[in-house]
PDB file of N, CA and C in Angstrom:
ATOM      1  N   UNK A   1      -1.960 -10.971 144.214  1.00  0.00           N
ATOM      2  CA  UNK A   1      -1.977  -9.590 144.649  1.00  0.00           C
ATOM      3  C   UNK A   1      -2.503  -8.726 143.506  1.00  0.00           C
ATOM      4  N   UNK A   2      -3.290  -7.881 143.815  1.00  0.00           N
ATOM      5  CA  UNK A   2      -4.242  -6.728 143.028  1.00  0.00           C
ATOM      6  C   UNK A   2      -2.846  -6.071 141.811  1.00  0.00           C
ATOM      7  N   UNK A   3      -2.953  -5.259 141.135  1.00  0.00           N
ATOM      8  CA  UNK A   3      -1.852  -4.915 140.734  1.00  0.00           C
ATOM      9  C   UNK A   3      -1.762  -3.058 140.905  1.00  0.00           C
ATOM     10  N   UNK A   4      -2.933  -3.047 141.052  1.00  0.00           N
ATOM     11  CA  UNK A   4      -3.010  -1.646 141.681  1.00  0.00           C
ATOM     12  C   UNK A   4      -2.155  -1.732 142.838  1.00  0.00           C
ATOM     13  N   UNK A   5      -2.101  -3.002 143.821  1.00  0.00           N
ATOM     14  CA  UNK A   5      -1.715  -2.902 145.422  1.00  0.00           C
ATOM     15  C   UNK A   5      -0.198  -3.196 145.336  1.00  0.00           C
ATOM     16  N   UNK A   6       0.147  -3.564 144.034  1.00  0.00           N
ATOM     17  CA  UNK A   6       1.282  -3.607 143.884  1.00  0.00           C
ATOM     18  C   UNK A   6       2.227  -2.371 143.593  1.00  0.00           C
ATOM     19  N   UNK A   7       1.784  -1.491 142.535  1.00  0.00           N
ATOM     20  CA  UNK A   7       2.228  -0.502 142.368  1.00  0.00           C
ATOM     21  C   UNK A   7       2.451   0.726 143.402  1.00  0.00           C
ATOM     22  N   UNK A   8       1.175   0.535 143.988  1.00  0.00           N
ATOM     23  CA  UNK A   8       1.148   1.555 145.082  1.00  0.00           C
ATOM     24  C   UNK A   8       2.221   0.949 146.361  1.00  0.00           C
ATOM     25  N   UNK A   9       2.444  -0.074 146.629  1.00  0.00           N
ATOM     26  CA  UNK A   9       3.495  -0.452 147.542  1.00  0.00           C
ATOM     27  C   UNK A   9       4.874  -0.245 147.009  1.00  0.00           C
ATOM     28  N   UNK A  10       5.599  -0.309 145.061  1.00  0.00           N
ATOM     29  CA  UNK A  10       6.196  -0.340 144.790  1.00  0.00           C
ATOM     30  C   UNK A  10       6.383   1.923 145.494  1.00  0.00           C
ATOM     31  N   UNK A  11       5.720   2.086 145.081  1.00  0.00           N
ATOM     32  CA  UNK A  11       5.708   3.843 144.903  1.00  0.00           C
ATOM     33  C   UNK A  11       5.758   4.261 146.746  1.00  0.00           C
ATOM     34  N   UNK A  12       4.905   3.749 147.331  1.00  0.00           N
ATOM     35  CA  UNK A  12       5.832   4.003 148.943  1.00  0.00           C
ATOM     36  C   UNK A  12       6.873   3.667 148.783  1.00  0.00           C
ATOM     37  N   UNK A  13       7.519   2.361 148.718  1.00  0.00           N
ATOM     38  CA  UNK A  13       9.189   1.913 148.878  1.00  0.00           C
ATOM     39  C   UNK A  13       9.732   3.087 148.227  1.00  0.00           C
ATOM     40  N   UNK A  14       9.739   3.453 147.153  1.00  0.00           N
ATOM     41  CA  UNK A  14      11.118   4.336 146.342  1.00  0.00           C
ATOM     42  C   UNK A  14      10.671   5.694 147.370  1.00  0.00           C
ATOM     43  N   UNK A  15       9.267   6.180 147.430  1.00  0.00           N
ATOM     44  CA  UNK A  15       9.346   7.487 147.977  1.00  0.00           C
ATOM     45  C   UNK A  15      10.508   7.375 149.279  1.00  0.00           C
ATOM     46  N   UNK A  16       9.892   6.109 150.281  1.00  0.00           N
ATOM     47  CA  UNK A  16      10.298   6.225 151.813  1.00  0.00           C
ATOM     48  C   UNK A  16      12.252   6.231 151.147  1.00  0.00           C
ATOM     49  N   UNK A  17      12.674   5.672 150.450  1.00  0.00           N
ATOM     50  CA  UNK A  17      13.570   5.299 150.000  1.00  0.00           C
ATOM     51  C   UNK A  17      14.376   6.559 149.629  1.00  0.00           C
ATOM     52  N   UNK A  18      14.095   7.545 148.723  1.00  0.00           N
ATOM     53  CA  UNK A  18      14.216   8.715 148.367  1.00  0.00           C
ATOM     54  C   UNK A  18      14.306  10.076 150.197  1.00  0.00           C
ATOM     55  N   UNK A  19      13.162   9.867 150.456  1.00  0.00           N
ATOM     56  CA  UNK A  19      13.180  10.438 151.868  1.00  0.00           C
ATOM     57  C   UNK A  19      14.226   9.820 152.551  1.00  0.00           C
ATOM     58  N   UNK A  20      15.242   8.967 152.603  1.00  0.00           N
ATOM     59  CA  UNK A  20      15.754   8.847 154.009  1.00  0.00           C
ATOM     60  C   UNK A  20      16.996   9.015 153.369  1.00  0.00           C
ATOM     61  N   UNK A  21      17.531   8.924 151.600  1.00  0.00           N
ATOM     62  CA  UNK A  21      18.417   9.288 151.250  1.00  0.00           C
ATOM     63  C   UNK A  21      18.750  10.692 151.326  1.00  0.00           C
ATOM     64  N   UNK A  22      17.739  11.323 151.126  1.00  0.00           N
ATOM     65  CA  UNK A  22      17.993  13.135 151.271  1.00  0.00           C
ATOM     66  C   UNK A  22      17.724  13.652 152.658  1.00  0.00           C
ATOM     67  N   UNK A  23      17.354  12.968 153.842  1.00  0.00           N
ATOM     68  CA  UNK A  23      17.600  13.377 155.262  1.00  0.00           C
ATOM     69  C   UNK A  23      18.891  13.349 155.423  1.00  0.00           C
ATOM     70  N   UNK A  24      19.725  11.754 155.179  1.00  0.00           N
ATOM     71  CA  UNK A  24      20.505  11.370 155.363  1.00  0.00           C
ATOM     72  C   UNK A  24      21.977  12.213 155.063  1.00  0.00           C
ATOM     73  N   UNK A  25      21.859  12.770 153.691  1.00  0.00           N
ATOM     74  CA  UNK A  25      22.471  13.820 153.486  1.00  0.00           C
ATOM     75  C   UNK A  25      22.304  14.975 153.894  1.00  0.00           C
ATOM     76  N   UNK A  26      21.174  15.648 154.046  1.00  0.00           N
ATOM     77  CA  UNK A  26      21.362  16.678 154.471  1.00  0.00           C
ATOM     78  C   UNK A  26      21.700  16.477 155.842  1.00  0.00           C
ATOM     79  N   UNK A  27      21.465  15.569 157.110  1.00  0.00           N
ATOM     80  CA  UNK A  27      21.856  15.942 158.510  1.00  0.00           C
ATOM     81  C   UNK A  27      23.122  15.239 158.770  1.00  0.00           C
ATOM     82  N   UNK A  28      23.512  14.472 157.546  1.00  0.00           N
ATOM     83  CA  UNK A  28      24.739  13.572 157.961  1.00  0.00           C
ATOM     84  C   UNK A  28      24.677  12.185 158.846  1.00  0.00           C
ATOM     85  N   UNK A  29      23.674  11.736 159.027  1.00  0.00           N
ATOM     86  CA  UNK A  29      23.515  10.769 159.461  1.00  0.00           C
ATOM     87  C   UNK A  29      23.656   9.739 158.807  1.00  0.00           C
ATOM     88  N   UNK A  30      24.653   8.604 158.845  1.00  0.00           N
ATOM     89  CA  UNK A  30      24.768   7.956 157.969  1.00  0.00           C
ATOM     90  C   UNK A  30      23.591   6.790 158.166  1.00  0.00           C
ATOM     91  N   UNK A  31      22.751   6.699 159.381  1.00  0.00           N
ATOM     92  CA  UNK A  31      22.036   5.387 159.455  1.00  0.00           C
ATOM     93  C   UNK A  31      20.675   5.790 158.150  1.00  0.00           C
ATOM     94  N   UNK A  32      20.367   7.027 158.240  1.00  0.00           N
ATOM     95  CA  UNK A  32      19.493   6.915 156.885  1.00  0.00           C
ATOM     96  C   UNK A  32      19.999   6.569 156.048  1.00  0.00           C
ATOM     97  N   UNK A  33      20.839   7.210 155.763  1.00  0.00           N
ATOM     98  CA  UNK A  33      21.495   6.478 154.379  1.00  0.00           C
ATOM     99  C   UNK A  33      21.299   4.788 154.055  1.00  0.00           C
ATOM    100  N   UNK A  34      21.621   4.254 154.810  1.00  0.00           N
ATOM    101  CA  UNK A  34      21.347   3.041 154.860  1.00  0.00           C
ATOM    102  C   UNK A  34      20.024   2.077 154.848  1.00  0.00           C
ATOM    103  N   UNK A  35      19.045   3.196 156.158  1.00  0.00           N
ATOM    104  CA  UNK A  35      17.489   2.939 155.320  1.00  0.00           C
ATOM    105  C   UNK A  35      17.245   2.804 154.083  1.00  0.00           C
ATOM    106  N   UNK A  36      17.734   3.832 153.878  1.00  0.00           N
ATOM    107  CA  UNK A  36      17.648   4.152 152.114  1.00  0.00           C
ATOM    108  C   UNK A  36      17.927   3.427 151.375  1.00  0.00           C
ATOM    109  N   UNK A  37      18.949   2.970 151.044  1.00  0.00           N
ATOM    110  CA  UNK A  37      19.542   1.982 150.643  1.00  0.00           C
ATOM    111  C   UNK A  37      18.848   0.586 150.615  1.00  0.00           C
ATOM    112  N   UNK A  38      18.325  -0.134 152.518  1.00  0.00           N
ATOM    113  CA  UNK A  38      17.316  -1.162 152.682  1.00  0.00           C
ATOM    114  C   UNK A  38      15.907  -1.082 151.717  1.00  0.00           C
ATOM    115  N   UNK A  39      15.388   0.153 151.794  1.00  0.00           N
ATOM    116  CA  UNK A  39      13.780   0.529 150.973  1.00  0.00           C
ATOM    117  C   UNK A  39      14.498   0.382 149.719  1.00  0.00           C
ATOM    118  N   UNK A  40      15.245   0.908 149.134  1.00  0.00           N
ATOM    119  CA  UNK A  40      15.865   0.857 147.513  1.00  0.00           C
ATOM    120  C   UNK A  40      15.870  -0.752 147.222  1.00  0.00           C
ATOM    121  N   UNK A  41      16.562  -1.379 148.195  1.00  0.00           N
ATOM    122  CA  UNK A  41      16.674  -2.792 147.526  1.00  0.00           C
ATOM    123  C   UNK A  41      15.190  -3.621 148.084  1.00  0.00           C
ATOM    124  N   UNK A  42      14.638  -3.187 148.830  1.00  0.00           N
ATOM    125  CA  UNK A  42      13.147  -3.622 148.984  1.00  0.00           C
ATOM    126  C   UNK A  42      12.525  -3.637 147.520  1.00  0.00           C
ATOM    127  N   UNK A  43      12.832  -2.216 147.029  1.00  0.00           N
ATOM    128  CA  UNK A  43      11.418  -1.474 145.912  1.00  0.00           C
ATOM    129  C   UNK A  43      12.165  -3.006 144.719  1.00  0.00           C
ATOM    130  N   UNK A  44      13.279  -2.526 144.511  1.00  0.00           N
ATOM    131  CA  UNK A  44      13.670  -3.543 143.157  1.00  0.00           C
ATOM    132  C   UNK A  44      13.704  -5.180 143.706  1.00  0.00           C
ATOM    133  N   UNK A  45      13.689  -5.533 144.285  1.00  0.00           N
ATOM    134  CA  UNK A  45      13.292  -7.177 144.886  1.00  0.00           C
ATOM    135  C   UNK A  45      11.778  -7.312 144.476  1.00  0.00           C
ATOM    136  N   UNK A  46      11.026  -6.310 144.652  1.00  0.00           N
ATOM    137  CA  UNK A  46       9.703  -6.427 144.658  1.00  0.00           C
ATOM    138  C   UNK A  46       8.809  -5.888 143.445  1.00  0.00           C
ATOM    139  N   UNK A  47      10.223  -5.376 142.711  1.00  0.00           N
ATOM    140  CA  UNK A  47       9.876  -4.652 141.142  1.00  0.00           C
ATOM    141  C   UNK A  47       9.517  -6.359 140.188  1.00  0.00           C
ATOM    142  N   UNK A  48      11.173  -7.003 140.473  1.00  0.00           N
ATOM    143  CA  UNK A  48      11.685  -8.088 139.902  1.00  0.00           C
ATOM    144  C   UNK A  48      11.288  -9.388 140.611  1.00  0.00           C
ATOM    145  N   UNK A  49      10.097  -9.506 141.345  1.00  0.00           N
ATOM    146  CA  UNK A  49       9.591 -10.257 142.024  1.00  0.00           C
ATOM    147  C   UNK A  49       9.333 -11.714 141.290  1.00  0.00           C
ATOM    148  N   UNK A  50       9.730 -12.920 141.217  1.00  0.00           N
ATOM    149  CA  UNK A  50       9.517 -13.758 140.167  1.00  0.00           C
ATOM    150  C   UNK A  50       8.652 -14.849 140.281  1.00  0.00           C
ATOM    151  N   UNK A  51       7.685 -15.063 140.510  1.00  0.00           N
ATOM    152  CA  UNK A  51       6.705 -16.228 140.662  1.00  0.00           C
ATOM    153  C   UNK A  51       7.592 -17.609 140.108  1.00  0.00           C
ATOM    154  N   UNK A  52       7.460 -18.369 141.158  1.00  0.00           N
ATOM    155  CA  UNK A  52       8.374 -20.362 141.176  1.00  0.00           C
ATOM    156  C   UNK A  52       7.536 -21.073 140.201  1.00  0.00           C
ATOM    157  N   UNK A  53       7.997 -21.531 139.316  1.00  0.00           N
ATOM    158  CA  UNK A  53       6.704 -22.325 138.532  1.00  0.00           C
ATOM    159  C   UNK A  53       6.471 -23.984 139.288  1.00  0.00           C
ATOM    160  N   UNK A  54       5.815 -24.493 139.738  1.00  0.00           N
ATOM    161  CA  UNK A  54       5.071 -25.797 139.854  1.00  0.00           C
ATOM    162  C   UNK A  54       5.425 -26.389 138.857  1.00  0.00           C
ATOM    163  N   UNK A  55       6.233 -27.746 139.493  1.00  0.00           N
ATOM    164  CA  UNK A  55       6.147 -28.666 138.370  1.00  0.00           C
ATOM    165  C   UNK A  55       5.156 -30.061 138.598  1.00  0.00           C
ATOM    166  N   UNK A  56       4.979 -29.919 137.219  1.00  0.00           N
ATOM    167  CA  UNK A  56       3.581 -30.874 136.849  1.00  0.00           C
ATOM    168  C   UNK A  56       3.511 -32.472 137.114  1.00  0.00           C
ATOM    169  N   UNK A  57       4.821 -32.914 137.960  1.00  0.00           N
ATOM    170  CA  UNK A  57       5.081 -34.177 138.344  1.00  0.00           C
ATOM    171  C   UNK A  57       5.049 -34.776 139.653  1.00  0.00           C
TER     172      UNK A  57
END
């Protein structure tokens, strides 16, 4: 993956992530909140993403 295409996917997740935490509060809906929460642990899964190494046997 490009690393430009990475960043820019990392930077939607936190925005959409950020947006559904501050709907969520302001209308009281707790199911954003929880979006929020899903995109939050999306962005850092995909921050800390770890490539499997191949073994040579």
């Amino acid at each position: 993956m490009n690393v430009i295409t990475k960043w820019l996917i990392l930077l939607a997740l936190i925005f959409i992530a950020i947006s559904f935490y501050s709907y969520g509060n302001s209308t009281g809906m707790f199911i954003f909140i929880i979006l929020g929460f899903l995109f939050e642990a999306a962005f850092w899964l995909k921050l800390f993403n770890r490539k499997k190494k191949r073994s040579s046997t």
